[in-house]
PDB file of N, CA and C in Angstrom:
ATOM      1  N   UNK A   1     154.684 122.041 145.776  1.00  0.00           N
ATOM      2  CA  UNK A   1     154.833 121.258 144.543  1.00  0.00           C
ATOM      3  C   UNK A   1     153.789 121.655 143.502  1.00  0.00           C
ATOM      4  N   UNK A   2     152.432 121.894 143.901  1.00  0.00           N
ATOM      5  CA  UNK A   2     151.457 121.608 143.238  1.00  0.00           C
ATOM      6  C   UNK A   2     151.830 123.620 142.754  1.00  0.00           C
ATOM      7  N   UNK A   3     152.121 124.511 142.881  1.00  0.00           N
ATOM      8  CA  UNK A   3     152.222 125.439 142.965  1.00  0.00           C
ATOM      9  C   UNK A   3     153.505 125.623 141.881  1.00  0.00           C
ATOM     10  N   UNK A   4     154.380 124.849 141.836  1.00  0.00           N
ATOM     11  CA  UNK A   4     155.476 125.239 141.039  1.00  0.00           C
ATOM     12  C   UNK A   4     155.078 124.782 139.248  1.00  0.00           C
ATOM     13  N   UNK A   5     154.028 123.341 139.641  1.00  0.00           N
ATOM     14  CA  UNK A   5     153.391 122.770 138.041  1.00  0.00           C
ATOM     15  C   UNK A   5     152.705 123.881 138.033  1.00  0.00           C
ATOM     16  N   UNK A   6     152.128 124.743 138.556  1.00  0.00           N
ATOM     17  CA  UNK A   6     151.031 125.379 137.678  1.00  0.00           C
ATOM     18  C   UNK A   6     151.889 126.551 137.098  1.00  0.00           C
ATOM     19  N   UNK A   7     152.659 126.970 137.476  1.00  0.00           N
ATOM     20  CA  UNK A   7     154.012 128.337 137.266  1.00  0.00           C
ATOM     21  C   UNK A   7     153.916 127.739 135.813  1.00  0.00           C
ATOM     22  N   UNK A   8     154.927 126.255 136.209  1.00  0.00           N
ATOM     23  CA  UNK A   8     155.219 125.808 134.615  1.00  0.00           C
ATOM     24  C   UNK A   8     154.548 125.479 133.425  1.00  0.00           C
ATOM     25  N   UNK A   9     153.508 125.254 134.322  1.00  0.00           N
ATOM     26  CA  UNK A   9     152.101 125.012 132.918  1.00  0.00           C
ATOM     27  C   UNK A   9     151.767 126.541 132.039  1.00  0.00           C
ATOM     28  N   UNK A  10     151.990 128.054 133.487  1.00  0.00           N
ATOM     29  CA  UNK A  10     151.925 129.124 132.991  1.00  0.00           C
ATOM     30  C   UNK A  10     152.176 129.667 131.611  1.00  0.00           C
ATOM     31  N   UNK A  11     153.790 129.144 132.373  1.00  0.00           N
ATOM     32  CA  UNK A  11     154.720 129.882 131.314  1.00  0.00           C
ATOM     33  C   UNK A  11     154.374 129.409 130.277  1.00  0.00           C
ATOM     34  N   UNK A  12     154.048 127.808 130.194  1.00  0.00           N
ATOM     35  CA  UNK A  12     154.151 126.909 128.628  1.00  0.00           C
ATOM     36  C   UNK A  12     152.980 127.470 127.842  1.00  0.00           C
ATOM     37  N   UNK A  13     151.645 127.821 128.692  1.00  0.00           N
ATOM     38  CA  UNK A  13     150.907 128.481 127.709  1.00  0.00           C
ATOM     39  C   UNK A  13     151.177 129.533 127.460  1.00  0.00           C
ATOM     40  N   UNK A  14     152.152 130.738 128.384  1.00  0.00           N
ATOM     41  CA  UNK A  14     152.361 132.000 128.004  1.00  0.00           C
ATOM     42  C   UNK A  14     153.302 132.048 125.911  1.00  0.00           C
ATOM     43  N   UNK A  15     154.395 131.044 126.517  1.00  0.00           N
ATOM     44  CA  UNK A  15     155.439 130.979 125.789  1.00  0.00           C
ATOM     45  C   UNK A  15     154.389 130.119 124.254  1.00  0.00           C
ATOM     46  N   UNK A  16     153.643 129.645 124.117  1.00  0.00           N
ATOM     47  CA  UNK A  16     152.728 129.423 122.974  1.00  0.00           C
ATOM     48  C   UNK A  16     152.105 129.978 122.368  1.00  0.00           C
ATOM     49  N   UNK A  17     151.634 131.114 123.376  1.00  0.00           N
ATOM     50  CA  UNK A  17     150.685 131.969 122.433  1.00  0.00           C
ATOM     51  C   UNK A  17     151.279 132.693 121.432  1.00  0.00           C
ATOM     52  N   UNK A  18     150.432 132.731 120.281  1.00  0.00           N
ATOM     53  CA  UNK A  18     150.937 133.569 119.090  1.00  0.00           C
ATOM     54  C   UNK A  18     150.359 135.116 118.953  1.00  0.00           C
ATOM     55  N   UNK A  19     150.770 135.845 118.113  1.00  0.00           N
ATOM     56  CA  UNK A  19     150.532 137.260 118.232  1.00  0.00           C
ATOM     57  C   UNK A  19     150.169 137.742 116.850  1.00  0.00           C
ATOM     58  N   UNK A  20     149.003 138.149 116.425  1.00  0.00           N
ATOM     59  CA  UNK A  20     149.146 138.431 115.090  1.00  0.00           C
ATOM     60  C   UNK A  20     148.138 139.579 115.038  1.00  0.00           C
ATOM     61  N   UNK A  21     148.926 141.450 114.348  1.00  0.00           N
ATOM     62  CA  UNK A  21     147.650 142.200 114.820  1.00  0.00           C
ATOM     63  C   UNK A  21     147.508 142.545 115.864  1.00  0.00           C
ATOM     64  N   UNK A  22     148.374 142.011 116.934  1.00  0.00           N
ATOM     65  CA  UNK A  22     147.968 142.507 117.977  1.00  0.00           C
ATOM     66  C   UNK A  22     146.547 141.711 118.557  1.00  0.00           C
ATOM     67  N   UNK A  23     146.133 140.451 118.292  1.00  0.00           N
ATOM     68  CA  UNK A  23     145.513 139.535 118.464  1.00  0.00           C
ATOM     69  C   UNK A  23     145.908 138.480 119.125  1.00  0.00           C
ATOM     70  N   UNK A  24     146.006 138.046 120.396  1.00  0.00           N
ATOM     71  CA  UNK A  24     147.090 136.529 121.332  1.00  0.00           C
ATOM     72  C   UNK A  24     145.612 135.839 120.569  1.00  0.00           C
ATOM     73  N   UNK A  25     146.566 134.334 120.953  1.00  0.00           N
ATOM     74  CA  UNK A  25     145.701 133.248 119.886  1.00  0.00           C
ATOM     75  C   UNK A  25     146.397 131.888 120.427  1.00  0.00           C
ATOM     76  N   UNK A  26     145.958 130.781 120.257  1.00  0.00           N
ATOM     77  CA  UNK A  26     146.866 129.012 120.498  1.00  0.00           C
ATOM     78  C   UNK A  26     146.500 128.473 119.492  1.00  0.00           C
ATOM     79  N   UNK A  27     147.098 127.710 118.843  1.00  0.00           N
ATOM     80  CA  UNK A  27     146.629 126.845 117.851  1.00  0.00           C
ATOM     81  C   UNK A  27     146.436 125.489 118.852  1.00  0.00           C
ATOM     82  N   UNK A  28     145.429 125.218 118.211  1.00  0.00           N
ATOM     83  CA  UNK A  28     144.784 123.868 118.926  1.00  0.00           C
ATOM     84  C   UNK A  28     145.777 122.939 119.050  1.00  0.00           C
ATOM     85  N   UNK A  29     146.271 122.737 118.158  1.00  0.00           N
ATOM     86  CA  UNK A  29     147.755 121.620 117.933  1.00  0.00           C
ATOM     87  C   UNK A  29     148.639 121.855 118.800  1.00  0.00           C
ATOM     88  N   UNK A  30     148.863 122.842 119.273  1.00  0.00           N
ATOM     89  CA  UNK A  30     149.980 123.416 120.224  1.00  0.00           C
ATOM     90  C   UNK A  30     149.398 122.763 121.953  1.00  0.00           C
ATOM     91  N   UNK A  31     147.955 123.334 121.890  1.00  0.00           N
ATOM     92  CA  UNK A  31     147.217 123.083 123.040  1.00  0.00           C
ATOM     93  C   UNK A  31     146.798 121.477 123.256  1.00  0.00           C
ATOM     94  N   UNK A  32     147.009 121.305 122.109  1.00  0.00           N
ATOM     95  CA  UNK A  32     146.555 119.348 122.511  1.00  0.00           C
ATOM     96  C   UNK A  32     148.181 118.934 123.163  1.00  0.00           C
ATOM     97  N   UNK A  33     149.472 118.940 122.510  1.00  0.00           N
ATOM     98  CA  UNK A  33     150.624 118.883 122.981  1.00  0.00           C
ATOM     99  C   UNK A  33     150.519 119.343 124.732  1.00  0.00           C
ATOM    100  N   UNK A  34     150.059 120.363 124.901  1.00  0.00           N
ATOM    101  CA  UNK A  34     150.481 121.200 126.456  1.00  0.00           C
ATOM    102  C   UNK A  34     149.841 120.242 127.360  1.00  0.00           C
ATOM    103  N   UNK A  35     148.438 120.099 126.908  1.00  0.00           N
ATOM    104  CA  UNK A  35     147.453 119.428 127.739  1.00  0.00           C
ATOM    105  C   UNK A  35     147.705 117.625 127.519  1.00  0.00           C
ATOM    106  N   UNK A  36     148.466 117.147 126.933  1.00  0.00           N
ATOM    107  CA  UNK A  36     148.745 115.904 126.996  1.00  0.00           C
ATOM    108  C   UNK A  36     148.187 115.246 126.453  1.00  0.00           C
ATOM    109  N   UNK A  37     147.278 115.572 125.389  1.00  0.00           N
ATOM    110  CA  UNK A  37     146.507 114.239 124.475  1.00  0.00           C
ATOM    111  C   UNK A  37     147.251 113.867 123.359  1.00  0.00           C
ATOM    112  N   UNK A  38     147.218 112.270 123.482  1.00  0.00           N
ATOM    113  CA  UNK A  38     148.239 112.007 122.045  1.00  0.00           C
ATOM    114  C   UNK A  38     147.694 111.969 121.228  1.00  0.00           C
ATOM    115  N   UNK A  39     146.261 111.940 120.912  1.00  0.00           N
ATOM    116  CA  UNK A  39     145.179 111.757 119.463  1.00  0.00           C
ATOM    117  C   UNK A  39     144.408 113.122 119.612  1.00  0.00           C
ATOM    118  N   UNK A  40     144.708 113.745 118.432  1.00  0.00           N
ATOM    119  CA  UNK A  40     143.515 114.471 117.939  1.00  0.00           C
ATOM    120  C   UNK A  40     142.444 114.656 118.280  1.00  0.00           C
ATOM    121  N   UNK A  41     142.192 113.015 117.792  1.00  0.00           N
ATOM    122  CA  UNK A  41     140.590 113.012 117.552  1.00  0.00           C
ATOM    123  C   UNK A  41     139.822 113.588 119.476  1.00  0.00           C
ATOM    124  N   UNK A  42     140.466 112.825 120.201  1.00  0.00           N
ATOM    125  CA  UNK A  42     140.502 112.943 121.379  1.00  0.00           C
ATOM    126  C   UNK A  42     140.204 114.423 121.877  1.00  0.00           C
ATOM    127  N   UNK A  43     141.260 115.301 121.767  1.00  0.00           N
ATOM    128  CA  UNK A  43     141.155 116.472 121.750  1.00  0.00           C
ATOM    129  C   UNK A  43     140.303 117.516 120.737  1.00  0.00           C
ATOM    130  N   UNK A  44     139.728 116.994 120.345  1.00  0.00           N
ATOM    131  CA  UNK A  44     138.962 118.014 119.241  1.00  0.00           C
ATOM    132  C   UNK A  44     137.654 117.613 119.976  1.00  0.00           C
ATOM    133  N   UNK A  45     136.981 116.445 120.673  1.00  0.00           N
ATOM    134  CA  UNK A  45     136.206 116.555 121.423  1.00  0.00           C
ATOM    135  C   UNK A  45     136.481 117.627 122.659  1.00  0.00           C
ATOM    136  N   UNK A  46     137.130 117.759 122.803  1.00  0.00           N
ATOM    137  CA  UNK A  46     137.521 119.071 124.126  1.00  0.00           C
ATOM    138  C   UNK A  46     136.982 120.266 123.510  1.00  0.00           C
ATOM    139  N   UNK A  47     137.596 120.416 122.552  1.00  0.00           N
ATOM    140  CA  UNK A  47     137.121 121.449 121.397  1.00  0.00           C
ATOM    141  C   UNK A  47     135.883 121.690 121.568  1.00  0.00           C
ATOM    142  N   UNK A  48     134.688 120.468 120.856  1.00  0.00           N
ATOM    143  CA  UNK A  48     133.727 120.956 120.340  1.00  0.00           C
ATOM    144  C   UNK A  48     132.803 120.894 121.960  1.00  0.00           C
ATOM    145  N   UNK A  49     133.367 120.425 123.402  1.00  0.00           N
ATOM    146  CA  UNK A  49     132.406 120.707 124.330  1.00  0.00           C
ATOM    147  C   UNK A  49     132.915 122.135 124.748  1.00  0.00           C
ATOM    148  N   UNK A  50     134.198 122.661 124.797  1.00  0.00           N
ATOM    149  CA  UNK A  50     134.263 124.027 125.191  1.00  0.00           C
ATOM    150  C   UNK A  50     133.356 124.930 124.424  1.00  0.00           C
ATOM    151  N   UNK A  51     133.257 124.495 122.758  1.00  0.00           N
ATOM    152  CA  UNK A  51     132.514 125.460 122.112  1.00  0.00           C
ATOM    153  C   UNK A  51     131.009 125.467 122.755  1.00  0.00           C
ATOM    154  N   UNK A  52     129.920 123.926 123.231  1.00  0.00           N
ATOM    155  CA  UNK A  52     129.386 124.389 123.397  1.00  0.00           C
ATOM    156  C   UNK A  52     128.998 124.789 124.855  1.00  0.00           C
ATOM    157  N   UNK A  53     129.850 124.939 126.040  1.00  0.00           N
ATOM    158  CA  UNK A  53     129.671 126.103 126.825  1.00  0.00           C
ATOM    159  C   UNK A  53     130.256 126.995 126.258  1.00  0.00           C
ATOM    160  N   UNK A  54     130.524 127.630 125.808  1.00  0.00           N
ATOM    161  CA  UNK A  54     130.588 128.876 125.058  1.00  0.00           C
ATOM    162  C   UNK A  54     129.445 129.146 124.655  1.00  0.00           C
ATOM    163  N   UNK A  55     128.448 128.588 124.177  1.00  0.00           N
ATOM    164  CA  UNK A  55     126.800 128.753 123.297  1.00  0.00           C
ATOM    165  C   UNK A  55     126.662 128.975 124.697  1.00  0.00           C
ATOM    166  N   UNK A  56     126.362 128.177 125.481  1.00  0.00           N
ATOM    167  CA  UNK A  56     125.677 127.762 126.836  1.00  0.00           C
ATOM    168  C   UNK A  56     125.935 129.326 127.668  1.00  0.00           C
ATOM    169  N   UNK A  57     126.608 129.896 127.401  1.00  0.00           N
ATOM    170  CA  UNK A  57     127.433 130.823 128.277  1.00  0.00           C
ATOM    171  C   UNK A  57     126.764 132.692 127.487  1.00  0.00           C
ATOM    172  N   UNK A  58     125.886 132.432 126.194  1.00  0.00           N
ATOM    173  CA  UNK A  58     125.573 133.519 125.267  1.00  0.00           C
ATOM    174  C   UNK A  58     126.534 133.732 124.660  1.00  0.00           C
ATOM    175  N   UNK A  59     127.729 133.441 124.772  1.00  0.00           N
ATOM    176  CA  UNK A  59     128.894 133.689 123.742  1.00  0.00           C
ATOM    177  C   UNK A  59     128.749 133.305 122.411  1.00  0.00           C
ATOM    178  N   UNK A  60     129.634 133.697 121.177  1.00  0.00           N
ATOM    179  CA  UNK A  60     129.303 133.465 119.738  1.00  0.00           C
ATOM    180  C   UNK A  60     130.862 132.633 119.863  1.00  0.00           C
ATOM    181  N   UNK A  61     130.623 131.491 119.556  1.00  0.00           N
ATOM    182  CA  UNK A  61     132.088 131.017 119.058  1.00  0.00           C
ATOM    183  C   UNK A  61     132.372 131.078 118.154  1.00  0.00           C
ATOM    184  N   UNK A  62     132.028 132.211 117.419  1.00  0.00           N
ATOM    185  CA  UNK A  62     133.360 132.893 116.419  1.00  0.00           C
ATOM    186  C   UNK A  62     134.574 133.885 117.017  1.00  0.00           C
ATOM    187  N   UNK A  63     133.184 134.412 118.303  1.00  0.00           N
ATOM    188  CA  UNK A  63     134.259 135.296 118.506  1.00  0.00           C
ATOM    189  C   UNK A  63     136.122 134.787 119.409  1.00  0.00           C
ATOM    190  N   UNK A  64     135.498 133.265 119.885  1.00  0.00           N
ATOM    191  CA  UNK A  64     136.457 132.523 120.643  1.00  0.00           C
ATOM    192  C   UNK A  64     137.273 131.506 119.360  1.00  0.00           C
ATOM    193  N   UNK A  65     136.726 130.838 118.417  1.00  0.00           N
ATOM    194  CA  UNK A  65     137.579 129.982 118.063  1.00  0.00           C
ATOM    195  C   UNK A  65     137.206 129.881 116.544  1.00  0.00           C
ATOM    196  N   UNK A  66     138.929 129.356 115.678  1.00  0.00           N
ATOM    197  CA  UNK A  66     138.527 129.912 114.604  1.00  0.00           C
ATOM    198  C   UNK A  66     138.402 128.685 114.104  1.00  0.00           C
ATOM    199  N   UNK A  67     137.620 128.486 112.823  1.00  0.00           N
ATOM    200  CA  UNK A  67     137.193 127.024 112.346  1.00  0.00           C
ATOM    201  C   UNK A  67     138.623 126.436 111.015  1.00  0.00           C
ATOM    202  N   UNK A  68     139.416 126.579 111.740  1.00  0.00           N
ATOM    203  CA  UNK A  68     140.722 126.637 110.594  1.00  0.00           C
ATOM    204  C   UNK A  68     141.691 125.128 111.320  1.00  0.00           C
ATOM    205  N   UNK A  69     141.424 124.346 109.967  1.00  0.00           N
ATOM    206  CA  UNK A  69     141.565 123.317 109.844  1.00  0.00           C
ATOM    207  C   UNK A  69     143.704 122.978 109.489  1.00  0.00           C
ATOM    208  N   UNK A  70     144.160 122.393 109.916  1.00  0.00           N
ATOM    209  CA  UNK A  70     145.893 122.583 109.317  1.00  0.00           C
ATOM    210  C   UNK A  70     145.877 121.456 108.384  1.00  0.00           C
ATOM    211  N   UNK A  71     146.459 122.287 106.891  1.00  0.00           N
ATOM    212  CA  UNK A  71     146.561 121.083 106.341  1.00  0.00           C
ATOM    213  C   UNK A  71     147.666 119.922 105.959  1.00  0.00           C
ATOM    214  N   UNK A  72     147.410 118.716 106.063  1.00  0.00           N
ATOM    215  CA  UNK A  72     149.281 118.006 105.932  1.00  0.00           C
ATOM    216  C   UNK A  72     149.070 117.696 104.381  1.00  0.00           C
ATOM    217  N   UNK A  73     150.241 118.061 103.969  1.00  0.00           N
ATOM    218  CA  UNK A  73     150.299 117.309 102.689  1.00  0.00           C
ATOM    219  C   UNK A  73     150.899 116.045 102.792  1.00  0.00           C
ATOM    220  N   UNK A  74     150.769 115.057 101.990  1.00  0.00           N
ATOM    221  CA  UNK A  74     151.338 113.509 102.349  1.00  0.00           C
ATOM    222  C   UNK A  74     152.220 113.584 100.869  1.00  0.00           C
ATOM    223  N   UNK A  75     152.777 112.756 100.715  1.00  0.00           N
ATOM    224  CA  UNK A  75     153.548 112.295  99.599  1.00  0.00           C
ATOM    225  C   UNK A  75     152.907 111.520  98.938  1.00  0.00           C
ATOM    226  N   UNK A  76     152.922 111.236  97.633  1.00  0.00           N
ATOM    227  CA  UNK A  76     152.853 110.397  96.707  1.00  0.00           C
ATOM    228  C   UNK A  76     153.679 109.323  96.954  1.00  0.00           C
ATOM    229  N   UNK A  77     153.486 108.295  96.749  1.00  0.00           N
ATOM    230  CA  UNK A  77     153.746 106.890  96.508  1.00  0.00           C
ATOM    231  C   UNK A  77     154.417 106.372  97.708  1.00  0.00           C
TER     232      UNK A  77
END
């Protein structure tokens, strides 16, 4: 059982990743959906502790994650 969720979790991140350049990439938004958080805010703490093991680790988190914000436009009135 536990063997067939992880197949499917595979694929779902395989089938997300984007390609640009010849660059694979996730948009965070995509990855909060996969991983099951219904708030943001929630998940952007995931965010900013992966970034800092990433510091923790000598890594530059530029080279892992990009600081690009999505923007919504809302409607007027």
């Amino acid at each position: 059982m536990q063997k067939e969720f992880i197949s499917k979790r595979q694929k779902s991140f395989e089938d997300c990743a984007k390609n640009t350049d010849g660059i694979e990439f996730w948009s965070a938004r995509d990855l909060q959906k996969l991983l099951d958080y219904e708030k943001w805010d929630n998940f952007l703490k995931v965010i900013e502790k992966a970034q800092v093991a990433c510091r923790n680790s000598n890594q530059k988190t530029t080279d892992h994650f990009a600081d690009v914000r999505k923007m919504v436009q809302l409607g007027s009135g």
